[in-house]
Protein backbone atom coordinates (compact mmCIF):
# COMPACT_ATOMS: atom_id res chain seq x y z
CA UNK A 1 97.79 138.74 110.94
CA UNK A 2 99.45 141.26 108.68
CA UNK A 3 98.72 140.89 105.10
CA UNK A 4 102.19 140.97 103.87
CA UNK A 5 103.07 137.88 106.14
CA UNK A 6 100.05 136.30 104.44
CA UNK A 7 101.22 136.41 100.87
CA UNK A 8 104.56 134.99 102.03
CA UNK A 9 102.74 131.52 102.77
CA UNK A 10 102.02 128.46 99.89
CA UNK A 11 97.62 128.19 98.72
CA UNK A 12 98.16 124.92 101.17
CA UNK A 13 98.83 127.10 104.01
CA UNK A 14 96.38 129.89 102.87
CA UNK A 15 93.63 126.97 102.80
CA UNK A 16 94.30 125.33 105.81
CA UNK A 17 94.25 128.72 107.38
CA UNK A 18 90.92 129.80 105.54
CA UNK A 19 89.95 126.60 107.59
CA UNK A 20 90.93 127.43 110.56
CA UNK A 21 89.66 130.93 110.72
CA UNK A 22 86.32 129.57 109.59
CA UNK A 23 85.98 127.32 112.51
CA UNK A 24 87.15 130.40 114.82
CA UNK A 25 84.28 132.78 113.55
CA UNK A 26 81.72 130.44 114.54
CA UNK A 27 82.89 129.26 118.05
CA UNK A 28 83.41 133.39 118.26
CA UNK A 29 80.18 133.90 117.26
CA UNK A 30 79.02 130.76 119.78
CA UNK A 31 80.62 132.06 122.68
CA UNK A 32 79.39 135.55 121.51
CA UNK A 33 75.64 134.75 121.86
CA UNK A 34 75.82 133.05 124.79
CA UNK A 35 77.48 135.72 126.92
CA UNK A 36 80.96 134.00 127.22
CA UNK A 37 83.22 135.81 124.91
CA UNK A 38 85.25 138.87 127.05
CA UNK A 39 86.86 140.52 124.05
CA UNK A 40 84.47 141.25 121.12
CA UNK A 41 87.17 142.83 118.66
CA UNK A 42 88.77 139.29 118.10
CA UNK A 43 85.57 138.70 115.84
CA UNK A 44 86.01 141.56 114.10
CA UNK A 45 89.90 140.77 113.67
CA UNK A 46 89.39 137.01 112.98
CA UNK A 47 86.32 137.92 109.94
CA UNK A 48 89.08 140.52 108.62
CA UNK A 49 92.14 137.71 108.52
CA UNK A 50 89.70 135.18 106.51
CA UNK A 51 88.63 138.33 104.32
CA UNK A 52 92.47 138.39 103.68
CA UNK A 53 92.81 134.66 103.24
CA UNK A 54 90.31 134.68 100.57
CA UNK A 55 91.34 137.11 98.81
CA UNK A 56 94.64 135.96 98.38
CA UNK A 57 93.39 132.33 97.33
CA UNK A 58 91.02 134.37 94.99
CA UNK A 59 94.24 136.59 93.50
CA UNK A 60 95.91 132.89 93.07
CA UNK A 61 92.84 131.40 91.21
CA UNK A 62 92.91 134.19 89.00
CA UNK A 63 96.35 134.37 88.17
CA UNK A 64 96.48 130.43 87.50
CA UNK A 65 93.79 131.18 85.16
CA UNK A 66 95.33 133.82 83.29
CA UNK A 67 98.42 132.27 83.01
CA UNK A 68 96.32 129.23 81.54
CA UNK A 69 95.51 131.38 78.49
């Protein structure tokens, strides 16, 4: 997922997709170790769109914070 169409969605969409992405990596990971995974560069992709996610939650936490202040 491009990171521009990731700051277009709400934190409630950027949290249930920090979810989601979460539960990918491991059954990735699962399916990885056990021989049953074809295409190895979806782990690689998924662990860099929940890198993403959380930094954009993290960007929001901060802001909310500052604007606190």
């Amino acid at each position: 997922m491009k990171p521009k169409d990731m700051r277009e969605r709400s934190l409630d969409d950027l949290k249930e997709l920090e979810k989601s992405l979460r539960k990918e990596t491991f059954t990735l990971r699962l399916k990885n170790f056990t021989n049953r995974l074809d295409d190895t560069s979806s782990m690689l992709k998924t662990r860099r769109d929940l890198a993403r996610a959380k930094t954009l939650l993290r960007e929001a936490e901060l802001k909310a914070q500052k604007e606190a202040k």
